[in-house]
Protein backbone atom coordinates (compact mmCIF):
# COMPACT_ATOMS: atom_id res chain seq x y z
CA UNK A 1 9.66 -4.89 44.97
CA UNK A 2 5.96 -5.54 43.94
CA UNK A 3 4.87 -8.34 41.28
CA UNK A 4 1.58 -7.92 40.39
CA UNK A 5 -0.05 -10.70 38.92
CA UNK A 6 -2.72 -10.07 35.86
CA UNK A 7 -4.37 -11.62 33.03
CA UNK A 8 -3.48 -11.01 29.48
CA UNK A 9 -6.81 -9.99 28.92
CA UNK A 10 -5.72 -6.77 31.87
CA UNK A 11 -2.43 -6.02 30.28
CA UNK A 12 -4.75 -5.49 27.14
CA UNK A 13 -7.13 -3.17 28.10
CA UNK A 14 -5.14 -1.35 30.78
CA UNK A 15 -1.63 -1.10 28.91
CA UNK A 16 -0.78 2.56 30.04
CA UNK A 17 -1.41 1.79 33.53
CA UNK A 18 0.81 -1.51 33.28
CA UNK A 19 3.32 0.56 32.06
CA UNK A 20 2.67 3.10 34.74
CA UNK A 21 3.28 0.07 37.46
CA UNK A 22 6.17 -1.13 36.12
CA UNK A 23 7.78 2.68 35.55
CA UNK A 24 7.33 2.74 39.05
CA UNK A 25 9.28 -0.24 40.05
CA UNK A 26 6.65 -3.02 40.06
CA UNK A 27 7.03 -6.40 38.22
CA UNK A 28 4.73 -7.55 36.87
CA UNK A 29 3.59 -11.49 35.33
CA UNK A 30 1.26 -11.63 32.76
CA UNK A 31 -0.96 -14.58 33.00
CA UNK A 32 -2.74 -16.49 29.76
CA UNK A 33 -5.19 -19.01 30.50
CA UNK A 34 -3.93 -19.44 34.30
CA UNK A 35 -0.75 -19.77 33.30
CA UNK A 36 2.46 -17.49 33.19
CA UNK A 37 3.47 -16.12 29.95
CA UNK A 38 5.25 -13.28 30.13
CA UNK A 39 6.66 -10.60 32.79
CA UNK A 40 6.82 -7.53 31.92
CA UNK A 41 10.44 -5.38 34.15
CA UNK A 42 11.34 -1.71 34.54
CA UNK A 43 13.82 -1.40 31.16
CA UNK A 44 16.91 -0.54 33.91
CA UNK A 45 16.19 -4.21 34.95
CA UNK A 46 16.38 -5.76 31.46
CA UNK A 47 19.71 -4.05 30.45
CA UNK A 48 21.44 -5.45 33.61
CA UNK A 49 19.82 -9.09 33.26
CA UNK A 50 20.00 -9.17 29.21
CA UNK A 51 23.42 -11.32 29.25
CA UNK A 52 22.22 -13.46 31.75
CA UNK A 53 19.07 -14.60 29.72
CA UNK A 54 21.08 -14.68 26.77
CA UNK A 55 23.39 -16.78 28.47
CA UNK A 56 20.09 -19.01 29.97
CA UNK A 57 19.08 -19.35 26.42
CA UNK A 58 22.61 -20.74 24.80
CA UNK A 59 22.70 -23.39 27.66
CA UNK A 60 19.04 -24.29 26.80
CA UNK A 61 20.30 -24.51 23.19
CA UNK A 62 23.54 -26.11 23.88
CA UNK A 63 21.37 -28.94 26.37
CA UNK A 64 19.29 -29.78 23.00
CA UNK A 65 22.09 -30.44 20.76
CA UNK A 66 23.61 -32.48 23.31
CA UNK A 67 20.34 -34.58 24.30
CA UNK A 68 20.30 -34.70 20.09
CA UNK A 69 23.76 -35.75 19.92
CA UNK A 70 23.50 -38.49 22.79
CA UNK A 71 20.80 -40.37 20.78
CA UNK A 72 22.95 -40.59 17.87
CA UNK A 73 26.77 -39.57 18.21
CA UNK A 74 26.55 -40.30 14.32
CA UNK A 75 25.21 -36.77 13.73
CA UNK A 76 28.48 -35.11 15.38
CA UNK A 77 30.72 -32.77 12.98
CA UNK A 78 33.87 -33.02 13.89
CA UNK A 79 35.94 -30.47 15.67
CA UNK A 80 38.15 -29.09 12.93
CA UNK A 81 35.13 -29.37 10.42
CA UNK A 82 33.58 -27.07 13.06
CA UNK A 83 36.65 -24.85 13.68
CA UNK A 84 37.60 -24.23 10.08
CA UNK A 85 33.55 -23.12 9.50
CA UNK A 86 33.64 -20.43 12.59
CA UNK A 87 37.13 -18.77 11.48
CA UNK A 88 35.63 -18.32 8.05
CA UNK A 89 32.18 -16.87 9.78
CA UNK A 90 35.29 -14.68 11.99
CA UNK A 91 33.97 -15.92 15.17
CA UNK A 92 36.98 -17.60 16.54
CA UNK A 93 40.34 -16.29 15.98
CA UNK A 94 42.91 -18.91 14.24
């Protein structure tokens, strides 16, 4: 598998062939002032790694709250505070 490497300035001006690239099986990372900012997959790719970056993303989440809560434990809501609110929203089963 191929990761190509171009500017966002590229990925502007030749979109189709991007697309083309990545149809074909490339990766490829988009680049904004030197840096990485986006990459850009084959959709087949996505679907398969979708839970897995939604899964990255809750422990990102989860890792600020608990960074938040560390510096002051005061901020906590208690458990069945918290379990009473997601049976009401129906996202956890009494």
């Amino acid at each position: 598998m191929v990761t190509k490497i171009i500017s966002s300035d590229q990925a502007r001006t030749a979109w189709r062939n991007l697309l083309d690239s990545v149809i074909a099986g490339d990766n490829v990372l988009i680049e904004r002032y030197g840096k990485p900012a986006a990459a850009v997959i084959p959709y087949q790719d996505f679907l398969e790694a979708a839970e897995f970056l939604q899964d990255l993303r809750d422990t990102r989440e989860a890792q600020v709250a608990l960074e938040a809560w560390r510096r002051d434990p005061s901020e906590a809501q208690p458990w069945e505070e918290v379990k009473e609110e997601l049976i009401a929203e129906g996202l956890l089963d009494e």
